[in-house]
Protein backbone atom coordinates (compact mmCIF):
# COMPACT_ATOMS: atom_id res chain seq x y z
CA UNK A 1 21.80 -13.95 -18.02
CA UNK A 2 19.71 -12.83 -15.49
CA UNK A 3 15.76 -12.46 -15.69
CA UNK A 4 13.80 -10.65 -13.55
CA UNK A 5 10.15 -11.28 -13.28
CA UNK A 6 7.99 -8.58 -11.77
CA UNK A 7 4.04 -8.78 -11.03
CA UNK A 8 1.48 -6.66 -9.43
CA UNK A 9 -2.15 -5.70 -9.99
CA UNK A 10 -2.87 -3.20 -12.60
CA UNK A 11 -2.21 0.37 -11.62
CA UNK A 12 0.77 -1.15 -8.87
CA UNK A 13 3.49 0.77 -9.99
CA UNK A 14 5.27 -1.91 -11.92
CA UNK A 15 7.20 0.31 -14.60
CA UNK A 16 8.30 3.12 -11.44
CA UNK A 17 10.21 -0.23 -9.77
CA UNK A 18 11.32 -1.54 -12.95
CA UNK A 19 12.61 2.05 -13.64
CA UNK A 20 14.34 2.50 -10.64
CA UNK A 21 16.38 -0.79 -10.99
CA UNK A 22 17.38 0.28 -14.50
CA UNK A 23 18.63 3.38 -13.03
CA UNK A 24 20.67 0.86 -10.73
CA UNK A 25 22.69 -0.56 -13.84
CA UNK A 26 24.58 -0.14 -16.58
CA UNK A 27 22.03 1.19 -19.39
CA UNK A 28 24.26 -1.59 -21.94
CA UNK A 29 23.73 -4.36 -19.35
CA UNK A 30 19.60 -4.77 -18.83
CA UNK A 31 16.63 -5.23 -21.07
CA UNK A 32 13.02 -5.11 -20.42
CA UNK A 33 10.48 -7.46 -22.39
CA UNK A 34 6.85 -6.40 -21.25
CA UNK A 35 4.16 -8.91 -20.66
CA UNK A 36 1.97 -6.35 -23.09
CA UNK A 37 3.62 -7.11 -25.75
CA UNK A 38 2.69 -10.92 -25.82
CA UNK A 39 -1.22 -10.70 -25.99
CA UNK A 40 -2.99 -13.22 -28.53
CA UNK A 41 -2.94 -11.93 -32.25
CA UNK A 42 -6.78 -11.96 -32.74
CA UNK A 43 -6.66 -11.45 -36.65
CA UNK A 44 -9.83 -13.63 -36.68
CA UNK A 45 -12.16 -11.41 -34.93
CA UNK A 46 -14.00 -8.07 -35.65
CA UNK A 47 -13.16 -5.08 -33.49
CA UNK A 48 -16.16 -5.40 -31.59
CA UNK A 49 -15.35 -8.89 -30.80
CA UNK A 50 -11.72 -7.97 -29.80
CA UNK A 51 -13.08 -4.94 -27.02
CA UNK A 52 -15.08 -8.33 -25.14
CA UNK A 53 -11.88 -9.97 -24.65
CA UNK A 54 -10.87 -10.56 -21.08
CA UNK A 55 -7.28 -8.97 -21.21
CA UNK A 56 -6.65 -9.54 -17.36
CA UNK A 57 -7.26 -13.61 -18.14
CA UNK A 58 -4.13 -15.44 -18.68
CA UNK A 59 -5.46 -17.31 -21.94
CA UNK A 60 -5.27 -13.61 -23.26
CA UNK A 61 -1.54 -14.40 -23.05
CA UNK A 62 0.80 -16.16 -25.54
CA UNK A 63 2.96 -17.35 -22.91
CA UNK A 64 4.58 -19.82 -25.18
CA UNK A 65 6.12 -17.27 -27.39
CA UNK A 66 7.06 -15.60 -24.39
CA UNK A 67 8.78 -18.67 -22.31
CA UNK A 68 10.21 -19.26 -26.36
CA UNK A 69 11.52 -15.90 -26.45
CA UNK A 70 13.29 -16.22 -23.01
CA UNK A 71 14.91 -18.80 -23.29
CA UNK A 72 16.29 -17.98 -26.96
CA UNK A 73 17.74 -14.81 -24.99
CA UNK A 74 19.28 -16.80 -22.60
CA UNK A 75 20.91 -18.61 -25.69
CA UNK A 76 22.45 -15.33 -26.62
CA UNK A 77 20.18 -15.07 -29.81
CA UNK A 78 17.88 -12.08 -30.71
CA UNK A 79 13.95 -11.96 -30.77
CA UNK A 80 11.77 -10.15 -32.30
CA UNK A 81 9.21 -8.89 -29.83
CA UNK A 82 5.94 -8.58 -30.59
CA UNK A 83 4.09 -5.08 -30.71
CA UNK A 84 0.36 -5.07 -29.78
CA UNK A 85 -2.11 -1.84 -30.15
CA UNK A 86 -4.78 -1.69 -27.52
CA UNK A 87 -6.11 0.81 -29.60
CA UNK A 88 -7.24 -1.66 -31.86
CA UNK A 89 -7.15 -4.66 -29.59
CA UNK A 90 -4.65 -6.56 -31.70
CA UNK A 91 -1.10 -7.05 -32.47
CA UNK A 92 0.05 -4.91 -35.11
CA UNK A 93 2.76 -5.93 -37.88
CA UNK A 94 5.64 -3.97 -36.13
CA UNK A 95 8.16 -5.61 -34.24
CA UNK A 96 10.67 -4.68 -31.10
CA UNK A 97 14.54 -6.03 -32.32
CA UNK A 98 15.75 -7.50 -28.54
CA UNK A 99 19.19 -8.07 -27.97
CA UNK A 100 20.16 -10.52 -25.27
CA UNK A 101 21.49 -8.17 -21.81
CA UNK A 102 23.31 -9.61 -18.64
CA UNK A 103 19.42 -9.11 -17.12
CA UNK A 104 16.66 -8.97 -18.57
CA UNK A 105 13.50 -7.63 -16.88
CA UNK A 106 10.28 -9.36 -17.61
CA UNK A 107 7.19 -7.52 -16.13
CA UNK A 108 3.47 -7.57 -16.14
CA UNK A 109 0.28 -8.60 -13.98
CA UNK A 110 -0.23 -12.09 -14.62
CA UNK A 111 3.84 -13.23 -15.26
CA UNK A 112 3.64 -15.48 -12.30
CA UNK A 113 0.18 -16.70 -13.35
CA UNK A 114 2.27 -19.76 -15.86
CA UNK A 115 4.51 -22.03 -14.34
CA UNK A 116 7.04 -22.14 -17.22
CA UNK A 117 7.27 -18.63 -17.36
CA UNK A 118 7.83 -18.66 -13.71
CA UNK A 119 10.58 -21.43 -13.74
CA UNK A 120 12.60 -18.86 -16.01
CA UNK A 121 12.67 -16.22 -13.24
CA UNK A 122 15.87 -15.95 -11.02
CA UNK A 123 14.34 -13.57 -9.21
CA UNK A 124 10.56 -12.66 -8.77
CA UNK A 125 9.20 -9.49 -7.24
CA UNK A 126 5.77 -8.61 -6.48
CA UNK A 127 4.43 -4.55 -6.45
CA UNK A 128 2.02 -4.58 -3.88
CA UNK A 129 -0.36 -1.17 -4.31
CA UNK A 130 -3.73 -0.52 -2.49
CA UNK A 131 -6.98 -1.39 -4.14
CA UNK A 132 -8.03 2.09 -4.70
CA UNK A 133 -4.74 3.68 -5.39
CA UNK A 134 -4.17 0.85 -8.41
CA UNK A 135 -7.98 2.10 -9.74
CA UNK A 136 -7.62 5.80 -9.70
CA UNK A 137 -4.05 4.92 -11.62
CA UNK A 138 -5.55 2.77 -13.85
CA UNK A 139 -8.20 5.47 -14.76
CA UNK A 140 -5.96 8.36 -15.45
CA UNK A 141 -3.85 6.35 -17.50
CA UNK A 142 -6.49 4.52 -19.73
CA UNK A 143 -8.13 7.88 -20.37
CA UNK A 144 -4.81 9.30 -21.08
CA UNK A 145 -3.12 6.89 -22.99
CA UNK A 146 -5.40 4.61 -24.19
CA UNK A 147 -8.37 6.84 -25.31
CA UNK A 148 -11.43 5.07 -22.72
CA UNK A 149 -13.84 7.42 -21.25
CA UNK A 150 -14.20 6.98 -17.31
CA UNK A 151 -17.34 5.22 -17.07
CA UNK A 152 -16.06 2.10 -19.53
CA UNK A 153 -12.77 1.87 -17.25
CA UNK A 154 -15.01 1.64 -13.86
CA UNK A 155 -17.44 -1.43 -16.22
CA UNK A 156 -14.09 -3.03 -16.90
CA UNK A 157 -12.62 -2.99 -13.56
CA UNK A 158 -15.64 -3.90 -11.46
CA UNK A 159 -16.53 -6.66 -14.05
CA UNK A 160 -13.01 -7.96 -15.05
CA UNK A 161 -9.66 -6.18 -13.67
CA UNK A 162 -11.46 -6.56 -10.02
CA UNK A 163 -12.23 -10.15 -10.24
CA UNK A 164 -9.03 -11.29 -12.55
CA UNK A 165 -6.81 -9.67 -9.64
CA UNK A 166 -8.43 -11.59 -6.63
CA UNK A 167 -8.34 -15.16 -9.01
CA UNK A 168 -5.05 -14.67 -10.62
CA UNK A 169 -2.51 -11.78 -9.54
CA UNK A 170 -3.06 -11.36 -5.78
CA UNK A 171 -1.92 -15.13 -5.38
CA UNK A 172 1.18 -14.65 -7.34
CA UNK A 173 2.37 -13.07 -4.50
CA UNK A 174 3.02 -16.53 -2.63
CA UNK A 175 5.54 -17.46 -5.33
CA UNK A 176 7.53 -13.52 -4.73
CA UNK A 177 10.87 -13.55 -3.57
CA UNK A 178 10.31 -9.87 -2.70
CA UNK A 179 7.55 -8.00 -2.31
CA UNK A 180 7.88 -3.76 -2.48
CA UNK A 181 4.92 -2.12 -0.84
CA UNK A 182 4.82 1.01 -3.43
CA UNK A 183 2.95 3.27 -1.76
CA UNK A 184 5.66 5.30 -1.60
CA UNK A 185 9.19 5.49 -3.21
CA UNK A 186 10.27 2.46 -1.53
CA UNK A 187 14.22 2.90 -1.71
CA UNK A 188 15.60 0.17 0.92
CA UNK A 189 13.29 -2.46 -0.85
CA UNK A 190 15.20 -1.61 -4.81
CA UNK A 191 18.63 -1.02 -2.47
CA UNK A 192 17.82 -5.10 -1.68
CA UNK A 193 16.79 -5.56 -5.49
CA UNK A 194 19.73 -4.16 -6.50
CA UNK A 195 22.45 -6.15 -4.32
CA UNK A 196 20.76 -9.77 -5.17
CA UNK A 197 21.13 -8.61 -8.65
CA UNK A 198 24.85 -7.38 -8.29
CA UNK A 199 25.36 -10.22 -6.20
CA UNK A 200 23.98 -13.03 -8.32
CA UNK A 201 26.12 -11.40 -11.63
């Protein structure tokens, strides 16, 4: 098996790359596990506690289930992936059913914030966006999806996503084996994604 880990700030363009490399293989031959998925069940706190978590912090991560879940893949065995609600802030009681693929795609901001994780990863690419491009994404899609008005995703990102990205994600990119400047639909940069990845199966 093959894993795949691919970072970026919030708002890179993470999911276009990770959809043009599954439009690269074999639909029966690659999985995706988002980093999402794996934030901290916070049964023990009341909504309002839950909307003052720092989501862009790494400790908002269970990264042992995920390095768990991985490497029980990689054994051929199937997971059961965690599904979390940022609607409510918390995981819910559903679960994803994961069957192991010849890659599996692992992506999120802060997957090359935890050293295990990172150890996992055959091959790690960064999505490198600018500042402001990543913030007017990150507002239409937070509105849209996730039901926040426009003045509480500016508060978050000035007091959180803003800071979390110059502490945690923007140095991940030392530890990329490729880095895809997606400003733009950056096909010589996946045509290199996809020829390690045909090469190293």
């Amino acid at each position: 098996m093959l894993i795949i880990g691919i970072a970026g700030g919030t708002g890179s363009g993470k999911t276009t790359v990770v959809n043009q490399i599954i439009n690269q293989l074999p639909g029966d031959e690659v999985g995706v596990i988002s980093q999402d998925s794996y934030y901290r069940k916070n049964d023990g706190l009341s909504y309002e506690e839950r909307t003052k978590i720092n989501f862009d912090h790494p400790k908002s991560i269970d990264f042992e289930l995920l390095v768990e879940h991985l490497q029980e893949l990689r054994k051929g065995a199937v997971i059961e992936q965690p599904v979390y609600s940022f609607v409510t802030h918390n995981r819910t009681k559903d679960v994803v059913i994961t069957h192991p693929r010849k890659v599996m795609i692992v992506e999120g901001i802060l997957v090359f914030t935890d050293p295990k994780l990172r150890d996992l990863f055959d091959i790690k690419i960064f999505v490198h966006a600018d500042s402001d491009e990543r913030l007017i994404r990150r507002i239409k899609r937070d509105v849209a999806e996730r039901g926040r008005d426009v003045s509480e995703v500016l508060e978050r990102y000035q007091k959180t996503l803003k800071p979390m990205h110059q502490q945690f994600i923007e140095p991940g990119k030392s530890y990329a084996d490729i880095i895809i400047p997606n400003d733009r639909y950056n096909t010589v940069a996946i045509d290199i994604v996809k020829t390690v990845i045909s090469n190293k199966l």
